[in-house]
PDB file of N, CA and C in Angstrom:
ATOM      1  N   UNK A   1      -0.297  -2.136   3.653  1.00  0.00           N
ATOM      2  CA  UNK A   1      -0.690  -0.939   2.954  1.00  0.00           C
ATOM      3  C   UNK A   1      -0.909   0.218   3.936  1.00  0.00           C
ATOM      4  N   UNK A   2      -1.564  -0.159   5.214  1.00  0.00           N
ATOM      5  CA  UNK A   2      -1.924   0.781   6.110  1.00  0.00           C
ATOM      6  C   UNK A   2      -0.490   1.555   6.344  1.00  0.00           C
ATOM      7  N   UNK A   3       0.143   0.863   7.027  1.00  0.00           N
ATOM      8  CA  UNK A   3       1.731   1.013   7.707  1.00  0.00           C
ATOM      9  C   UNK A   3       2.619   1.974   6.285  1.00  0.00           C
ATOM     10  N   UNK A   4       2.321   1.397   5.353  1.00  0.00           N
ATOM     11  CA  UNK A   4       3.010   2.258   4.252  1.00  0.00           C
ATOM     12  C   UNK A   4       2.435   3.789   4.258  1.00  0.00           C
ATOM     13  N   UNK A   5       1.318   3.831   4.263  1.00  0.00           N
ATOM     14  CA  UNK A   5       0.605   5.247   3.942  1.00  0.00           C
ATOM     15  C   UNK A   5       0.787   6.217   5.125  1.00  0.00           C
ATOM     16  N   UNK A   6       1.083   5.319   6.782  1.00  0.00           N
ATOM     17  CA  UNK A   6       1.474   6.298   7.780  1.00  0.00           C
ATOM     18  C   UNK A   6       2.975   6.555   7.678  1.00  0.00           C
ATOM     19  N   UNK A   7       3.573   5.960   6.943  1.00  0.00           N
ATOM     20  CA  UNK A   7       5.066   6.199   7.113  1.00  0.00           C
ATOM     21  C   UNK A   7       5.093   7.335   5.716  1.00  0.00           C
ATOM     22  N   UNK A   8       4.371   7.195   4.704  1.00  0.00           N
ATOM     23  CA  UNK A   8       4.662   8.500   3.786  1.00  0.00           C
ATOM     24  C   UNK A   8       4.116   9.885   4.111  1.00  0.00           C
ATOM     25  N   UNK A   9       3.087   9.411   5.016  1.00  0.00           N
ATOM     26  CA  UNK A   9       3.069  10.880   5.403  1.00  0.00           C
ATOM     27  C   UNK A   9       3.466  11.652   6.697  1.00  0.00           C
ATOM     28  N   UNK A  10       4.355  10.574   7.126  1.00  0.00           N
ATOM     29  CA  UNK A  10       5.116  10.841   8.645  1.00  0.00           C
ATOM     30  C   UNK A  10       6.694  11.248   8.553  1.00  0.00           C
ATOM     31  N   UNK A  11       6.612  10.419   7.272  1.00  0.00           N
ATOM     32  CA  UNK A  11       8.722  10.407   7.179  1.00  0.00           C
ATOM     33  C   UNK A  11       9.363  11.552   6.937  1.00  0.00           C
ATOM     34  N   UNK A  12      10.692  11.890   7.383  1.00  0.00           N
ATOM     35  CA  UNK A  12      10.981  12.785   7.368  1.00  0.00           C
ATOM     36  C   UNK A  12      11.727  12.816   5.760  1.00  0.00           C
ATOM     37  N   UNK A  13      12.428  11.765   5.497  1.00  0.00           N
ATOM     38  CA  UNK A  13      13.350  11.656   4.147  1.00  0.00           C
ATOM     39  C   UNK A  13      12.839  10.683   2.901  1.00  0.00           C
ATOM     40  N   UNK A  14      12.276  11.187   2.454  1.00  0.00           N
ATOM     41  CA  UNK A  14      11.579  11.128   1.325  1.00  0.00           C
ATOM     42  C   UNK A  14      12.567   9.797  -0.058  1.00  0.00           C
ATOM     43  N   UNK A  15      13.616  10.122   0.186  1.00  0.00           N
ATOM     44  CA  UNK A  15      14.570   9.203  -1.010  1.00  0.00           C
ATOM     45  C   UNK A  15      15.325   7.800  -0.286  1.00  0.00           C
ATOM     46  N   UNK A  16      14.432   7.450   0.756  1.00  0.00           N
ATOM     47  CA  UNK A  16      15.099   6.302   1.557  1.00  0.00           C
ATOM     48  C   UNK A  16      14.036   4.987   1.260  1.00  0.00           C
ATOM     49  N   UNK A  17      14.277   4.048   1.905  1.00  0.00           N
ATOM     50  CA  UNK A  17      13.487   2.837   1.515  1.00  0.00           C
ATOM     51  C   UNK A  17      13.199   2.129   2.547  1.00  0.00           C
ATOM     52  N   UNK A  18      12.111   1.363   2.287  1.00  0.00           N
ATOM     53  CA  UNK A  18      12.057   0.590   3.479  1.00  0.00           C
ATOM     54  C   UNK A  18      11.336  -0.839   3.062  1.00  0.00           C
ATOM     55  N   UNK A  19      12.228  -2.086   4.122  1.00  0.00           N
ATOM     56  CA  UNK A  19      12.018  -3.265   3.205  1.00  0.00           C
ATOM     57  C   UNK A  19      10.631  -4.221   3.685  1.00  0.00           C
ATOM     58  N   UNK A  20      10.534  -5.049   3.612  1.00  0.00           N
ATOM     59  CA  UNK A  20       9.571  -5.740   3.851  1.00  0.00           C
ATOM     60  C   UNK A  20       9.409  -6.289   5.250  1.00  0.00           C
ATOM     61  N   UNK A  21      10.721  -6.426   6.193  1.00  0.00           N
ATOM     62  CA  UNK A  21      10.300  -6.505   6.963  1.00  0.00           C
ATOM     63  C   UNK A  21      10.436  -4.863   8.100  1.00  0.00           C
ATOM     64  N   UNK A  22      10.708  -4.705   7.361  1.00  0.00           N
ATOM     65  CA  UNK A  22      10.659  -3.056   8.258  1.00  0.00           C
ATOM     66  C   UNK A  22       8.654  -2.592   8.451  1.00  0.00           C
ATOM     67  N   UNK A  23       8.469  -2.614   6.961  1.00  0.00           N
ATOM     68  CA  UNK A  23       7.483  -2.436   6.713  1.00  0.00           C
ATOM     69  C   UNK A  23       5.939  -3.741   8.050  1.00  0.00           C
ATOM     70  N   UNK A  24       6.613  -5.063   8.237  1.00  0.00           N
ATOM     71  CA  UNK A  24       5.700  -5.494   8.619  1.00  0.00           C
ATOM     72  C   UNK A  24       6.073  -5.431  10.349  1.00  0.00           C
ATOM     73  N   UNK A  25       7.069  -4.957  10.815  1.00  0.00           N
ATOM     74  CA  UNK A  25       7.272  -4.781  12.083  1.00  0.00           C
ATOM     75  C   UNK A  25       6.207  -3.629  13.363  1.00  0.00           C
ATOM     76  N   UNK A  26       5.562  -4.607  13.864  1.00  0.00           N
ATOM     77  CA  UNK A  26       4.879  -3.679  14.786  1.00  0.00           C
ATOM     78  C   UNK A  26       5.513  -3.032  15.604  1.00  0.00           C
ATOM     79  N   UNK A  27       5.861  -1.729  15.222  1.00  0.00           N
ATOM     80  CA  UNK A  27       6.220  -0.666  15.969  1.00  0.00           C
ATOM     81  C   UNK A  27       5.676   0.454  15.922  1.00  0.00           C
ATOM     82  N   UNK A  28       6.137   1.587  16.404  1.00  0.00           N
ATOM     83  CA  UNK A  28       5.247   2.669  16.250  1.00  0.00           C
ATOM     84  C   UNK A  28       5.893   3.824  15.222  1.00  0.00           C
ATOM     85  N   UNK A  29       4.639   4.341  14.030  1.00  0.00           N
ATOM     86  CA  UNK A  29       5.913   4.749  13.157  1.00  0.00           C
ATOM     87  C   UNK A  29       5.275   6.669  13.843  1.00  0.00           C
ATOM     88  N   UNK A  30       6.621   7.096  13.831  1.00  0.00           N
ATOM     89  CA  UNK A  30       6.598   8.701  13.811  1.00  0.00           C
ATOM     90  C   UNK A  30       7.048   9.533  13.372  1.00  0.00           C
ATOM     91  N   UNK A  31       7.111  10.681  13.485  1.00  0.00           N
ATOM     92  CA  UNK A  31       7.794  11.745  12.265  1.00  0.00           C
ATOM     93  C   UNK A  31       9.193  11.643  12.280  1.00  0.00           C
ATOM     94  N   UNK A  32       9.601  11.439  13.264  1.00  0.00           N
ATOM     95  CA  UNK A  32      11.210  11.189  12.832  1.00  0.00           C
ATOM     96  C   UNK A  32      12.005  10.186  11.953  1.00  0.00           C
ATOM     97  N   UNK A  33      11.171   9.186  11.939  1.00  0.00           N
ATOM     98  CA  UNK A  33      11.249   7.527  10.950  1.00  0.00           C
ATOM     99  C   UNK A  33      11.625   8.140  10.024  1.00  0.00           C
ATOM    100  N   UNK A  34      13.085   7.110   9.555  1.00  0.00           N
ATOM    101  CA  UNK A  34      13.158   7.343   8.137  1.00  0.00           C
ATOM    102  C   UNK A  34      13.625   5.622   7.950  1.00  0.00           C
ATOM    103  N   UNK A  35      14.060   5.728   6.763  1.00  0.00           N
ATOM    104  CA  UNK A  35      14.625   4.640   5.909  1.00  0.00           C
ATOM    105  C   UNK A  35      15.652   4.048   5.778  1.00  0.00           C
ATOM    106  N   UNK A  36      15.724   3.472   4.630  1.00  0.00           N
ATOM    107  CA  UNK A  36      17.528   2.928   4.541  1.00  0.00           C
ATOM    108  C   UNK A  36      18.259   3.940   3.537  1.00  0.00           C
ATOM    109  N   UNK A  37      19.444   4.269   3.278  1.00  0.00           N
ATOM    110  CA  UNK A  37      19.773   4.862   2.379  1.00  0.00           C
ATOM    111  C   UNK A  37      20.301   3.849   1.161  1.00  0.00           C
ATOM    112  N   UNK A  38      19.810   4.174  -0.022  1.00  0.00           N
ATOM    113  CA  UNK A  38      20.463   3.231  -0.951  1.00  0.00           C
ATOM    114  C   UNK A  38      21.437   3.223  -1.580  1.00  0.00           C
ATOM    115  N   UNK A  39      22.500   4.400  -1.166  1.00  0.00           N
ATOM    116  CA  UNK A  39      24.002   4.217  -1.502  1.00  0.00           C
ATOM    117  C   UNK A  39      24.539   3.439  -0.487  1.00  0.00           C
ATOM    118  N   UNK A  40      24.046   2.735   0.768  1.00  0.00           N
ATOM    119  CA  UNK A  40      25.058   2.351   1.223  1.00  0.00           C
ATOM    120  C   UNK A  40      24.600   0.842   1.535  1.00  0.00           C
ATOM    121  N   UNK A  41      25.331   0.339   2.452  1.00  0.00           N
ATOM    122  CA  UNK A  41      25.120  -1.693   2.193  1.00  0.00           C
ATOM    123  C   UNK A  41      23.625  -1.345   3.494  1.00  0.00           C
ATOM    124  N   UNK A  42      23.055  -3.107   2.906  1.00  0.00           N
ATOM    125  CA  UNK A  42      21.825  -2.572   3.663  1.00  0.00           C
ATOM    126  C   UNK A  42      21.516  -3.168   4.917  1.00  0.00           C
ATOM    127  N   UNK A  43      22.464  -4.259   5.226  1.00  0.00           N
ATOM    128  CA  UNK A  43      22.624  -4.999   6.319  1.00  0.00           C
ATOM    129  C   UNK A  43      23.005  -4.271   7.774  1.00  0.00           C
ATOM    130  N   UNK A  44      24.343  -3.698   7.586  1.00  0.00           N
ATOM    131  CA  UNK A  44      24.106  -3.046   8.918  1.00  0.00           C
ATOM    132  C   UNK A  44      23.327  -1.656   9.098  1.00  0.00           C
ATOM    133  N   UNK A  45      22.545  -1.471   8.090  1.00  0.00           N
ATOM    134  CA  UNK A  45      21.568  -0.030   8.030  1.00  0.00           C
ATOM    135  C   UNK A  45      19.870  -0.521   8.862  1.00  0.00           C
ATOM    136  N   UNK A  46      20.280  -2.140   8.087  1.00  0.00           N
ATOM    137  CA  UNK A  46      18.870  -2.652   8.957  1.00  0.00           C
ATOM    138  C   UNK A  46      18.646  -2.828  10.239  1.00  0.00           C
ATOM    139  N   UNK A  47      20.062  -3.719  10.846  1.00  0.00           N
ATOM    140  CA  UNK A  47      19.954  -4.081  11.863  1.00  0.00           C
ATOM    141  C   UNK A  47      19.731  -2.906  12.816  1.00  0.00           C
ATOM    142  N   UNK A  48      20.607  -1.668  12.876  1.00  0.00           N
ATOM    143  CA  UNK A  48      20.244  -0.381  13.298  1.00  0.00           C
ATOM    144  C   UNK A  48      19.220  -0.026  13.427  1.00  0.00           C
ATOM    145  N   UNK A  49      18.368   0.032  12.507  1.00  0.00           N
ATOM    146  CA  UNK A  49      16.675   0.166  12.353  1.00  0.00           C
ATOM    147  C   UNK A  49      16.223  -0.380  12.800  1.00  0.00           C
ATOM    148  N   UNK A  50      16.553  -1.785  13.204  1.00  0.00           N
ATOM    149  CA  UNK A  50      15.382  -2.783  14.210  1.00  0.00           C
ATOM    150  C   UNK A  50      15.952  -2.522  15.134  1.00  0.00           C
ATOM    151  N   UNK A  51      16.945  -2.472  15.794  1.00  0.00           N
ATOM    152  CA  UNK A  51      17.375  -2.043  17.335  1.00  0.00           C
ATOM    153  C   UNK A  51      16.496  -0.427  17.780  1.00  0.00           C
ATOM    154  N   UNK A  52      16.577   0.457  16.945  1.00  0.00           N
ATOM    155  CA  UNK A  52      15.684   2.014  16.923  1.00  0.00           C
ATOM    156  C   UNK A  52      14.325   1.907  16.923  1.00  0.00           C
ATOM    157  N   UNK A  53      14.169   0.467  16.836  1.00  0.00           N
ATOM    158  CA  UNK A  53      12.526   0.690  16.592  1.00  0.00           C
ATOM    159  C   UNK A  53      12.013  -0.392  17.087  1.00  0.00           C
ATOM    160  N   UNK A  54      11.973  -0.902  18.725  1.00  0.00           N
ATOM    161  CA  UNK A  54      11.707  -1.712  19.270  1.00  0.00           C
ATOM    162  C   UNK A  54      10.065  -2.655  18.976  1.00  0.00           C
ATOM    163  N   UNK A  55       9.545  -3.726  18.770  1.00  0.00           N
ATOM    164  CA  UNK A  55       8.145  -4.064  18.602  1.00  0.00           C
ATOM    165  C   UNK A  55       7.476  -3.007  20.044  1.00  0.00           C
ATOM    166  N   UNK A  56       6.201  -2.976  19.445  1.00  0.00           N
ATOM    167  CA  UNK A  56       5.381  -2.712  20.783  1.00  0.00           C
ATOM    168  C   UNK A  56       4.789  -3.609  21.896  1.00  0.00           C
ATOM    169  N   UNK A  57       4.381  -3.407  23.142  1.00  0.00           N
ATOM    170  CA  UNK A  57       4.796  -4.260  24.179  1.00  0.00           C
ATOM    171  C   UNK A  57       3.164  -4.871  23.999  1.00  0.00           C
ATOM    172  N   UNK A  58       2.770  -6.168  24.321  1.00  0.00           N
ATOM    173  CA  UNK A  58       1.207  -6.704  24.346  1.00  0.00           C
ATOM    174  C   UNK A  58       0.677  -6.433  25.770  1.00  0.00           C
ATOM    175  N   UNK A  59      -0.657  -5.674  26.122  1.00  0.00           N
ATOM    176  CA  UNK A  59      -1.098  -4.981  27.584  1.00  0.00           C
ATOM    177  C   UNK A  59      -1.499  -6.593  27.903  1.00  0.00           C
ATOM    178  N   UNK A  60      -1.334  -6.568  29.239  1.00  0.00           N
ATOM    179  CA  UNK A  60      -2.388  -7.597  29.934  1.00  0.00           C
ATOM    180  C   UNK A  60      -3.494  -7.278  30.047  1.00  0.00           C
ATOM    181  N   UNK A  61      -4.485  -7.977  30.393  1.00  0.00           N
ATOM    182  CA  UNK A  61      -6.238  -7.895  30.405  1.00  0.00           C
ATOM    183  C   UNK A  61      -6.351  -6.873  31.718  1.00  0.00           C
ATOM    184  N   UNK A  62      -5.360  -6.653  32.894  1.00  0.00           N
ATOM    185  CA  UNK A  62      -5.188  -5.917  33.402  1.00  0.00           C
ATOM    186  C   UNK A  62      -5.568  -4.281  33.078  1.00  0.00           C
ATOM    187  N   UNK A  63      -4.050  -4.001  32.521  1.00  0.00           N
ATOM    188  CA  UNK A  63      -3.624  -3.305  31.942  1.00  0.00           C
ATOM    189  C   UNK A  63      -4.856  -2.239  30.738  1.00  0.00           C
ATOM    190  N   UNK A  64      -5.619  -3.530  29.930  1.00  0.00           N
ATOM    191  CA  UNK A  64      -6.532  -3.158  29.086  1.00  0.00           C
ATOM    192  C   UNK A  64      -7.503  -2.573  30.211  1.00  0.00           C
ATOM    193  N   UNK A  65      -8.265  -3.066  31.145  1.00  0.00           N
ATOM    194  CA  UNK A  65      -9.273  -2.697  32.144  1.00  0.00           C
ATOM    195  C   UNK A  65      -9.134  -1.133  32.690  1.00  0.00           C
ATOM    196  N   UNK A  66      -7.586  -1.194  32.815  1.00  0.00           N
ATOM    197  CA  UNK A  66      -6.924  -0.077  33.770  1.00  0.00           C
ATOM    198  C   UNK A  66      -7.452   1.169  32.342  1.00  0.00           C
ATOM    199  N   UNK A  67      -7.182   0.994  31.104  1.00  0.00           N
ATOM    200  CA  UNK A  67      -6.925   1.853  30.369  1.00  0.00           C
ATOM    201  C   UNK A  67      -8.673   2.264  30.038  1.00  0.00           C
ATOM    202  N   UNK A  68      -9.638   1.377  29.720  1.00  0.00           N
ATOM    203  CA  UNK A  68     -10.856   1.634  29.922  1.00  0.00           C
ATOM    204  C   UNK A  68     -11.191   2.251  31.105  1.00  0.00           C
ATOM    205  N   UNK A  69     -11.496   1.993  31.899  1.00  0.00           N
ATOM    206  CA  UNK A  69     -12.092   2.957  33.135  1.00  0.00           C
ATOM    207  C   UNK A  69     -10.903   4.478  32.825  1.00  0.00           C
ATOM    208  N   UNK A  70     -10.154   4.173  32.514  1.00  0.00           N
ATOM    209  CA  UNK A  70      -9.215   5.410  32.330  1.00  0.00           C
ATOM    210  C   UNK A  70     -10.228   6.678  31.609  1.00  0.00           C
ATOM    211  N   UNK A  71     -10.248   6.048  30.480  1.00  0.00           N
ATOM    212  CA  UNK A  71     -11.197   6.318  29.494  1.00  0.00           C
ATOM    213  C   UNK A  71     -12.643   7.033  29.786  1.00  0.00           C
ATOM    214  N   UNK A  72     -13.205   6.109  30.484  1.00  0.00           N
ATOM    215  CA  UNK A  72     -14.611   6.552  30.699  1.00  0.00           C
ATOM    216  C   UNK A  72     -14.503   7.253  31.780  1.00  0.00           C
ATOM    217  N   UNK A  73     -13.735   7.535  32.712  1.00  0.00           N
ATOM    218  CA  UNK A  73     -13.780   8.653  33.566  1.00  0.00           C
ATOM    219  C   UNK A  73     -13.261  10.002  32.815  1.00  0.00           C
ATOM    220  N   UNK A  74     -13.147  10.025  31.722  1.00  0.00           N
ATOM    221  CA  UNK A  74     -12.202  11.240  31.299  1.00  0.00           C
ATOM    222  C   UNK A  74     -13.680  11.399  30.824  1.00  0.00           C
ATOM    223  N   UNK A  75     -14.544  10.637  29.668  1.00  0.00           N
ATOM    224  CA  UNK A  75     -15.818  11.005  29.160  1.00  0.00           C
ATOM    225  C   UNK A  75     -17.083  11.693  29.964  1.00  0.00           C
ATOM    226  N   UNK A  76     -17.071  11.131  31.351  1.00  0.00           N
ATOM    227  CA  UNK A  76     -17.763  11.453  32.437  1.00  0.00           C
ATOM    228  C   UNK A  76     -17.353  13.026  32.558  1.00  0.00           C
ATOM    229  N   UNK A  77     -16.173  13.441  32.527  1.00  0.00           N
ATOM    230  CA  UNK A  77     -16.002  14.309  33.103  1.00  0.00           C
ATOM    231  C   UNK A  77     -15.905  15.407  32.217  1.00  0.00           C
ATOM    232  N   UNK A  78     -15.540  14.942  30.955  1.00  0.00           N
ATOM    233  CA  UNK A  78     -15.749  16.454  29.501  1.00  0.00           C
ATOM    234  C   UNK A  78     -17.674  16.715  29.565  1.00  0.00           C
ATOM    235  N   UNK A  79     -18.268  15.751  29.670  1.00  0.00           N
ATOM    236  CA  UNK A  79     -19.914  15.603  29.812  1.00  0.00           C
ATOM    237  C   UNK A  79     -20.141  16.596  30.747  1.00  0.00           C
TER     238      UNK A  79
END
């Protein structure tokens, strides 16, 4: 439901569709996202769409640490 409500108010084309697994793919949706068109076949419209819209990558515990202190030095410093 979440993922649906950022893609209607992000999408650019309004009369396109999007299927179930489009819909459950963790990626990142943005204003350019659109859909499938439904005049045409939907197989190679999909596969296109999952190649355009890679999953997002999982941070290491690293990575997460790096992005916190990131964080709290930026807070330190608007303070």
């Amino acid at each position: 439901m979440k993922r649906q409500k950022k893609i209607t108010k992000k999408a650019k084309d309004k009369d396109t569709y999007y299927t179930y697994e489009m819909l459950n793919r963790n990626c990142r949706v943005g204003t350019g996202m659109t859909g499938l068109n439904p005049d045409k076949s939907e197989e190679p419209q999909l596969e296109d769409w999952l190649k355009k819209h890679p999953l997002k990558k999982a941070l290491s515990e690293k990575q997460k640490n790096n992005l916190v202190e990131a964080r709290k030095k930026r807070q330190t410093i608007k303070v």
